[in-house]
Protein backbone atom coordinates (compact mmCIF):
# COMPACT_ATOMS: atom_id res chain seq x y z
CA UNK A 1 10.28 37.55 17.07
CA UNK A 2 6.92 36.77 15.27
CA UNK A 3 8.08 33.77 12.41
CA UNK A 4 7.48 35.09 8.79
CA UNK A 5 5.22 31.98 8.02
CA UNK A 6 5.99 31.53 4.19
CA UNK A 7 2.55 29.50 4.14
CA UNK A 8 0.16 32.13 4.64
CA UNK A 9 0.29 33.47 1.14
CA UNK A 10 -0.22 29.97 -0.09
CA UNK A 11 -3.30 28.97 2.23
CA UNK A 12 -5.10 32.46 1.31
CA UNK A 13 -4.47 31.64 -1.93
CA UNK A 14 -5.96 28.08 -1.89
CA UNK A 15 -9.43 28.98 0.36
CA UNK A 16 -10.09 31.56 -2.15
CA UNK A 17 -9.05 29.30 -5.69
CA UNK A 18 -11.78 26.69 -3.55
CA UNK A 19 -14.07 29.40 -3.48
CA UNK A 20 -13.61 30.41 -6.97
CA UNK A 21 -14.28 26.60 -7.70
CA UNK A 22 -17.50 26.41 -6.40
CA UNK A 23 -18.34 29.74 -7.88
CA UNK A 24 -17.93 28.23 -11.36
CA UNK A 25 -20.48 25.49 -10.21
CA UNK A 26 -23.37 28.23 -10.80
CA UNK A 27 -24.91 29.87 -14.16
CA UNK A 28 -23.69 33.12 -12.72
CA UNK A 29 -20.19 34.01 -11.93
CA UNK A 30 -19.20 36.22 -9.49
CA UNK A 31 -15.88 37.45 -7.87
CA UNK A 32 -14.89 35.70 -4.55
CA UNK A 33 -14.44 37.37 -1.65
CA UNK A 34 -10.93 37.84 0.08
CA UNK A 35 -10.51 36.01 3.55
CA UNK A 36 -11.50 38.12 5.81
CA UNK A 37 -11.68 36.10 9.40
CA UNK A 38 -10.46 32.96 10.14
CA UNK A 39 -11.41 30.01 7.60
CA UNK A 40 -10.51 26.47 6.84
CA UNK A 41 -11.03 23.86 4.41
CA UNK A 42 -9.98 20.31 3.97
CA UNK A 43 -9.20 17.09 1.74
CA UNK A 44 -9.07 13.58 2.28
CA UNK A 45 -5.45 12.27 0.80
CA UNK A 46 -6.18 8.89 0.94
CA UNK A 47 -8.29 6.64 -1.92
CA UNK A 48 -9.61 3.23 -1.96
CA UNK A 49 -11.60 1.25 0.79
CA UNK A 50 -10.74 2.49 4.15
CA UNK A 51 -9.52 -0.51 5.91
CA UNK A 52 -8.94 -1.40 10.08
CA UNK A 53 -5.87 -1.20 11.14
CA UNK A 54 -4.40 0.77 8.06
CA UNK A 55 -4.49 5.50 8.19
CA UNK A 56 -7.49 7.31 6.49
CA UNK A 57 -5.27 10.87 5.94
CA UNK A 58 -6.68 13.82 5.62
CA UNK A 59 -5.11 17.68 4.70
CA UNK A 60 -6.59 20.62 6.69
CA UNK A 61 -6.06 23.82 5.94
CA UNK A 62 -6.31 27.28 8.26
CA UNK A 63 -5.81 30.85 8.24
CA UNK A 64 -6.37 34.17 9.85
CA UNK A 65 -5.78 37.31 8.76
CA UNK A 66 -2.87 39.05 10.30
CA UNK A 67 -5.15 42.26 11.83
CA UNK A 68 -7.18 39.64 13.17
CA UNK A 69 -4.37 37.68 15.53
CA UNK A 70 -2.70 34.25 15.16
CA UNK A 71 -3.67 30.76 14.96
CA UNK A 72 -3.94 28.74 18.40
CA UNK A 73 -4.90 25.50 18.14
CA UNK A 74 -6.63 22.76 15.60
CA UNK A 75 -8.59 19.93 16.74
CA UNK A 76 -10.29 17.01 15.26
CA UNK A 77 -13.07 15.00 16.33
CA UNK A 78 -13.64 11.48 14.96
CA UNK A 79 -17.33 9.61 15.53
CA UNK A 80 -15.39 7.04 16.57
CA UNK A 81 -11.97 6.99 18.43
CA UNK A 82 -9.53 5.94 16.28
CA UNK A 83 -6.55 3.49 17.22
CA UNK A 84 -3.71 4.68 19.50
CA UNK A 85 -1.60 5.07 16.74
CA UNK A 86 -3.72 8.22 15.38
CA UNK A 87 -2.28 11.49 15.35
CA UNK A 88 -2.14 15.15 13.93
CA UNK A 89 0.56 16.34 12.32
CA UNK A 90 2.11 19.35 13.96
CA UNK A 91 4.00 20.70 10.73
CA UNK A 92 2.45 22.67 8.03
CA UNK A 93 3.23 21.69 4.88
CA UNK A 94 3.21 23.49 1.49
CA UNK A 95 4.93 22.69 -2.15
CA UNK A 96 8.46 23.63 -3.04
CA UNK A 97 9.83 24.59 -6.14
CA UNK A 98 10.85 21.05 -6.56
CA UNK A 99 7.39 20.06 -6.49
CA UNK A 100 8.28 18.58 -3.03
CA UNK A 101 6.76 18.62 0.13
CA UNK A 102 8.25 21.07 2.53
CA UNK A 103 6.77 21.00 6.57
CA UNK A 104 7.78 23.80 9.40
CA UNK A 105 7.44 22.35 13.06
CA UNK A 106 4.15 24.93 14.00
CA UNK A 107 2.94 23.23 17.42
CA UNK A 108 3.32 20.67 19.81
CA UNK A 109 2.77 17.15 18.94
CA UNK A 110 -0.71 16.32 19.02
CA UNK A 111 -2.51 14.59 21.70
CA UNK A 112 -5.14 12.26 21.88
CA UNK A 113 -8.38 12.73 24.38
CA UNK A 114 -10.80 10.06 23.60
CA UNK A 115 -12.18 10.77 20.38
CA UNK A 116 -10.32 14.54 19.95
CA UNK A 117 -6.92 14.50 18.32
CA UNK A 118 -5.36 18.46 19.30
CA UNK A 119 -2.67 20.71 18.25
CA UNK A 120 -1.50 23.44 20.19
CA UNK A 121 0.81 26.05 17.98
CA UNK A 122 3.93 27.29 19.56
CA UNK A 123 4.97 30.10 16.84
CA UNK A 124 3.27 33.16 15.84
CA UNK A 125 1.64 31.96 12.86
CA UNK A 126 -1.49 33.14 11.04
CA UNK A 127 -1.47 30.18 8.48
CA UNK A 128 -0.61 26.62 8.37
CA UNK A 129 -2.10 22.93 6.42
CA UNK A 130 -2.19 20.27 9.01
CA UNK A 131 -2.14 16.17 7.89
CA UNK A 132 -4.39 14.30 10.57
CA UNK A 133 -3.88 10.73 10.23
CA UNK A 134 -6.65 8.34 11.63
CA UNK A 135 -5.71 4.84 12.26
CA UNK A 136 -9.20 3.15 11.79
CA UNK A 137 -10.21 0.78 14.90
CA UNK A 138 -11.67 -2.75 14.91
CA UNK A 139 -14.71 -0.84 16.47
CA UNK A 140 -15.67 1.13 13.12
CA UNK A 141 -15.47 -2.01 11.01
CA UNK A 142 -18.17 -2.37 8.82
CA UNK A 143 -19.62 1.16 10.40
CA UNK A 144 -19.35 4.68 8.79
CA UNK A 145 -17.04 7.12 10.86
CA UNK A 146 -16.97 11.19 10.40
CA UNK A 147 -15.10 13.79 11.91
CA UNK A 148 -15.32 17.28 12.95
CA UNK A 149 -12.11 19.93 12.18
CA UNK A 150 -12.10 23.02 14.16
CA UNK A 151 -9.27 25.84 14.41
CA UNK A 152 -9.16 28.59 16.79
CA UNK A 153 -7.52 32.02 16.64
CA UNK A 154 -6.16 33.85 19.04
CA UNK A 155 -9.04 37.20 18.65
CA UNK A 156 -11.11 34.07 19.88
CA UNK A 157 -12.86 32.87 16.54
CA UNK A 158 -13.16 29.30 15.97
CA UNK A 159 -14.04 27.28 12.50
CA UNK A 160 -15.26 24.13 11.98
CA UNK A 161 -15.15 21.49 8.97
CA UNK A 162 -16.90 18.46 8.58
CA UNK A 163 -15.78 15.27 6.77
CA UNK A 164 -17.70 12.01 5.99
CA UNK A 165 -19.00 9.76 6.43
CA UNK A 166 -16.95 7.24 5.05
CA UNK A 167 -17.82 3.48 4.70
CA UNK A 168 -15.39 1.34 6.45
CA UNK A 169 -14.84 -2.14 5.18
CA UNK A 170 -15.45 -5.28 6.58
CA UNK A 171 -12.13 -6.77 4.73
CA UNK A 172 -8.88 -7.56 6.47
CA UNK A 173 -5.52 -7.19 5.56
CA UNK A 174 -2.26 -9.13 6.03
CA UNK A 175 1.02 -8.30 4.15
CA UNK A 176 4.35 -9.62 3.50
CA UNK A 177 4.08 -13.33 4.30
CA UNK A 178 6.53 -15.39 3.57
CA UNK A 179 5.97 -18.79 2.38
CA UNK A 180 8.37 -21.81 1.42
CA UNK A 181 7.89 -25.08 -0.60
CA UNK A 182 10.09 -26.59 2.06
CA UNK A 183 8.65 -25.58 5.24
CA UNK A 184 6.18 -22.97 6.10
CA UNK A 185 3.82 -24.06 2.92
CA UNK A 186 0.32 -24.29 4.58
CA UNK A 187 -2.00 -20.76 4.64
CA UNK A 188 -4.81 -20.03 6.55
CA UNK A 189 -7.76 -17.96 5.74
CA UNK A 190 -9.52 -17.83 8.70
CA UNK A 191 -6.07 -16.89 10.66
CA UNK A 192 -4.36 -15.06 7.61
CA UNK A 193 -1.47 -16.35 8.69
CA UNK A 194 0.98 -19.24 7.53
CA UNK A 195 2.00 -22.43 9.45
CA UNK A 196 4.83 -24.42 8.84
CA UNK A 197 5.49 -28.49 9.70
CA UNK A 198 6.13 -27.76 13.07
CA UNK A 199 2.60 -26.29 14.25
CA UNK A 200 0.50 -27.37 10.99
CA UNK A 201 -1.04 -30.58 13.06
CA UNK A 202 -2.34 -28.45 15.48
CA UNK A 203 -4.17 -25.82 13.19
CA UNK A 204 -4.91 -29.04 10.41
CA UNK A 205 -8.69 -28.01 10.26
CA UNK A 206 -7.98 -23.97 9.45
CA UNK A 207 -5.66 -25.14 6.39
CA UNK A 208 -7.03 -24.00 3.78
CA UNK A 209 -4.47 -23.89 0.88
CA UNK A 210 -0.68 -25.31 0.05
CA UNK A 211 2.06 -23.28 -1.18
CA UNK A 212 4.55 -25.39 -3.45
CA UNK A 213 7.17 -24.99 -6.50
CA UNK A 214 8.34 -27.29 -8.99
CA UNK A 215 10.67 -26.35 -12.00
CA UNK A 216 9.50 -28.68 -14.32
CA UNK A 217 6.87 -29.06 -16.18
CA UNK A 218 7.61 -25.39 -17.18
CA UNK A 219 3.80 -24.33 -16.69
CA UNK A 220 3.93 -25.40 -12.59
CA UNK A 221 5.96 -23.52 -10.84
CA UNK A 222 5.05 -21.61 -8.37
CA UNK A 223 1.81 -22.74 -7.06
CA UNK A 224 -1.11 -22.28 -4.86
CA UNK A 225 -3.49 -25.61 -4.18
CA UNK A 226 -6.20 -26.77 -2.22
CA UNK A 227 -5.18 -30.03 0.19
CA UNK A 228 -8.12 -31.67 -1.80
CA UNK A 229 -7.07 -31.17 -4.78
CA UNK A 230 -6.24 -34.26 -7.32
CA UNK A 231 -3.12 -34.99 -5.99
CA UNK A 232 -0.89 -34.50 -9.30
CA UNK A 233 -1.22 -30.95 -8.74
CA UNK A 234 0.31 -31.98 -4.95
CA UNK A 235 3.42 -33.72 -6.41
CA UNK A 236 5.66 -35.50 -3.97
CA UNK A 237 3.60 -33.96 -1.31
CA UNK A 238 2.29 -35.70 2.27
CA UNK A 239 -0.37 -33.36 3.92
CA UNK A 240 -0.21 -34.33 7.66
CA UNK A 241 -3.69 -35.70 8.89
CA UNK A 242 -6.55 -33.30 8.70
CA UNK A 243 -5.25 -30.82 6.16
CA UNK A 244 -8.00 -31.81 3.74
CA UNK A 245 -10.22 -28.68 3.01
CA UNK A 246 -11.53 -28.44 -0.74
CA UNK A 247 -10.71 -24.65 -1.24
CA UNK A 248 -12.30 -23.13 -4.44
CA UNK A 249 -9.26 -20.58 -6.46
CA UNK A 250 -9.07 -18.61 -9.25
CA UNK A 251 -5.55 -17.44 -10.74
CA UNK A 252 -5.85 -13.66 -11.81
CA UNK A 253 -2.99 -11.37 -13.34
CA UNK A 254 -3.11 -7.59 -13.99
CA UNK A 255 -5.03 -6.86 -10.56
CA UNK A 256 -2.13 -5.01 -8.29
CA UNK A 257 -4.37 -4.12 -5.46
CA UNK A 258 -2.32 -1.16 -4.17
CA UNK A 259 -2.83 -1.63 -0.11
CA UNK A 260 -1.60 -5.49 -1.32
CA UNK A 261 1.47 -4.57 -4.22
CA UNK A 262 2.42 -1.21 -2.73
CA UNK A 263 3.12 0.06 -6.21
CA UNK A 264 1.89 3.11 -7.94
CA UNK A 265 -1.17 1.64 -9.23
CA UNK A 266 -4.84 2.94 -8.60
CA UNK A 267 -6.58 -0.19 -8.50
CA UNK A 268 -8.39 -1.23 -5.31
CA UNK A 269 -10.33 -4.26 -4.34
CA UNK A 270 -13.16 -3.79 -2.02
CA UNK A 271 -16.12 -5.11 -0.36
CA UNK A 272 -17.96 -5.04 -3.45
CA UNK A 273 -15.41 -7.30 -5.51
CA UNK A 274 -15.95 -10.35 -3.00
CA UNK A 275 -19.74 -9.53 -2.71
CA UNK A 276 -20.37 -10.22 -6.42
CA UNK A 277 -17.25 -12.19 -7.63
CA UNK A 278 -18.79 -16.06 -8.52
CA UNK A 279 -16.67 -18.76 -7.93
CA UNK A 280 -18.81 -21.63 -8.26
CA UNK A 281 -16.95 -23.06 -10.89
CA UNK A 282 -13.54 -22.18 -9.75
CA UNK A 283 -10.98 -25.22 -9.94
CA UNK A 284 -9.41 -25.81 -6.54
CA UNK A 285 -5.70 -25.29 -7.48
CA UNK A 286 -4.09 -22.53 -9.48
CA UNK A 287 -0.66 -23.40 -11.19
CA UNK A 288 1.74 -21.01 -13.37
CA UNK A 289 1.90 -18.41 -10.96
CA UNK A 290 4.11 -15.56 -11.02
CA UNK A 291 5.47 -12.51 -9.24
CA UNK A 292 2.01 -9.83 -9.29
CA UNK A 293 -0.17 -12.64 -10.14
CA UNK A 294 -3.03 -13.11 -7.94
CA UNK A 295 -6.09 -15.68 -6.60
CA UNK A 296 -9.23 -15.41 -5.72
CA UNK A 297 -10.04 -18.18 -2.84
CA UNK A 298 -13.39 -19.54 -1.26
CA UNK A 299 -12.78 -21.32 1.53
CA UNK A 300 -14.42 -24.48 2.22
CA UNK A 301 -16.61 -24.37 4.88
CA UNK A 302 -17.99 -20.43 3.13
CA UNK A 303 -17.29 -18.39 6.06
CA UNK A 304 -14.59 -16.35 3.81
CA UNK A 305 -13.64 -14.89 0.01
CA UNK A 306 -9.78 -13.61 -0.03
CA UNK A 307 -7.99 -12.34 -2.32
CA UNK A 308 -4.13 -13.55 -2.45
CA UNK A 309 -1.11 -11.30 -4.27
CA UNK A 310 1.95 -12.56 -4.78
CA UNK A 311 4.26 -10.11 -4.05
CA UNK A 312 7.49 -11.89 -5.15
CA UNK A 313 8.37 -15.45 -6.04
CA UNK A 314 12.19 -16.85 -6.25
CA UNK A 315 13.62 -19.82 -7.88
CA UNK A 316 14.29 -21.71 -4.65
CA UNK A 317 11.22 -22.47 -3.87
CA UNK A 318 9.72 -19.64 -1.72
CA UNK A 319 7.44 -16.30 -2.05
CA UNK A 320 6.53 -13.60 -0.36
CA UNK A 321 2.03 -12.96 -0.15
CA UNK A 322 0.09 -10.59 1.26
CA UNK A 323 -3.55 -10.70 1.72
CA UNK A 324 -7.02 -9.10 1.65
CA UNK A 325 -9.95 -11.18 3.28
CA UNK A 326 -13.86 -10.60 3.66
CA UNK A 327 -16.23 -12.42 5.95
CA UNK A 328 -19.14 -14.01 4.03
CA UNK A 329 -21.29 -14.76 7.43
């Protein structure tokens, strides 16, 4: 039996509000025309910089009217092949009363063919709003990717929408490192990653800051410092031979980058932030720090700007970072 898609009112009634929309754009108003054939529309989901390794998602929206036949199959086609882990929903989604988000299973999951990401519906459904999620490759950084979505009916019509471009960034992102005033206290731009005592000596020259907490005076703390800094903001501390990079930082609060803090905050940091941020005169330790406090760092040799948010800090000594980093050269 044919499935009473509960959508179809709802897409209908969205394709024509979007026409209505760009009616109002001109000096002369005129009534929008019903959907008539098949027709689709789309929106990107996602804000902020579009970053490798992290989804660009997208909402696309089909319909057919019923005396026309039933949807087949939706398709999108990226400029660039995204990572493996790209995909196309296949449930349609609409808004409950609840203000929720309610999805039907309407195809087979999607499957990836190079640069094509497919659907293939499996119910008899003239209406449905597909989420297409594209994992953006290390081969589109810096680039600008589009894409192509197309749906076809089953009277043998097919739609297209384009999207884009869209700038990717040249930043890179780590999250959710954990760092320790005992241990695993030495970062690394260049690998975003953190070392601890027992593999520091063999990564000395890529050190490029020292995490390290101390409870009194009251305005240290938590604390992020270069290895060359003056060493009473290294208290206590031995680097091991080689860890001796002058690293430029500048303590920030208030800027919850949301890829970095995961909260709901709409502030994003992109390429143009490390472009035009000066840090010239940036001291090469920041003290005081606290949980959603962040740095801006320079390393040494100029090859990178980063940006470092601490996600959480705890009285014994240890913190949890994550990280956003942009290539200078």
């Amino acid at each position: 039996m044919p499935l009473k898609n509960k959508f179809a009112n709802y897409i209908f009634a969205l394709l024509s509000l979007l026409i209505l929309v760009e009616s109002c754009k001109k000096e002369e108003y005129s009534i929008p025309d019903p959907v008539n054939q098949l027709s689709n529309d789309c929106i990107k989901r996602t804000l902020g910089p579009n970053i490798v390794s992290l989804p660009i998602e997208f909402a696309y929206a089909m319909a057919v009217p019923k005396s026309k036949g039933k949807l087949v199959s939706a398709q999108v086609e990226a400029s660039i092949a995204g990572a493996a882990a790209t995909y196309l929903e296949n449930n349609s989604y609409s808004t409950n009363s609840s203000g929720q988000d309610a999805a039907v299973r309407v195809g087979t999951p999607s499957v990836n063919d190079g640069n094509k990401t497919k659907v293939t519906f499996n119910v008899d459904t003239n209406a449905a709003t597909l989420r297409y999620f594209y994992v953006i490759p290390e081969e589109a950084r810096g680039k600008t990717v589009s894409f192509i979505f197309s749906a076809t009916s089953s009277d043998g019509a097919t739609v297209t929408y384009n999207m884009g471009p869209y700038n990717i960034s040249k930043m890179d992102i780590v999250r959710n490192l954990k760092v320790t005033s005992a241990d695993s206290s030495y970062i690394s731009i260049a690998d975003m990653t953190v070392y601890n005592r027992n593999n520091v000596a063999a990564n000395a020259g890529k050190i490029d800051l020292v995490y390290l907490y101390q409870p009194t005076p009251a305005t240290f703390t938590h604390a992020l410092v270069s290895p060359a800094a003056d060493k009473q903001y290294l208290p206590g501390i031995t680097l091991p031979a080689g860890v001796n990079r002058n690293t430029k930082i500048r303590k920030v609060f208030n800027l919850q980058d949301y890829n970095l803090a995961r909260i709901n905050v709409g502030i994003y940091i992109d390429d143009r932030d490390f472009q035009e941020i000066n840090l010239t005169d940036a001291p090469n330790y920041a003290i005081g720090l606290r949980a959603e406090a962040g740095t801006w760092v320079e390393t040494a040799d100029g090859k990178y700007r980063a940006y470092i948010f601490l996600n959480s800090v705890n009285a014994n000594g240890s913190a949890v970072i994550s990280m956003l980093r942009y290539p200078l050269q």
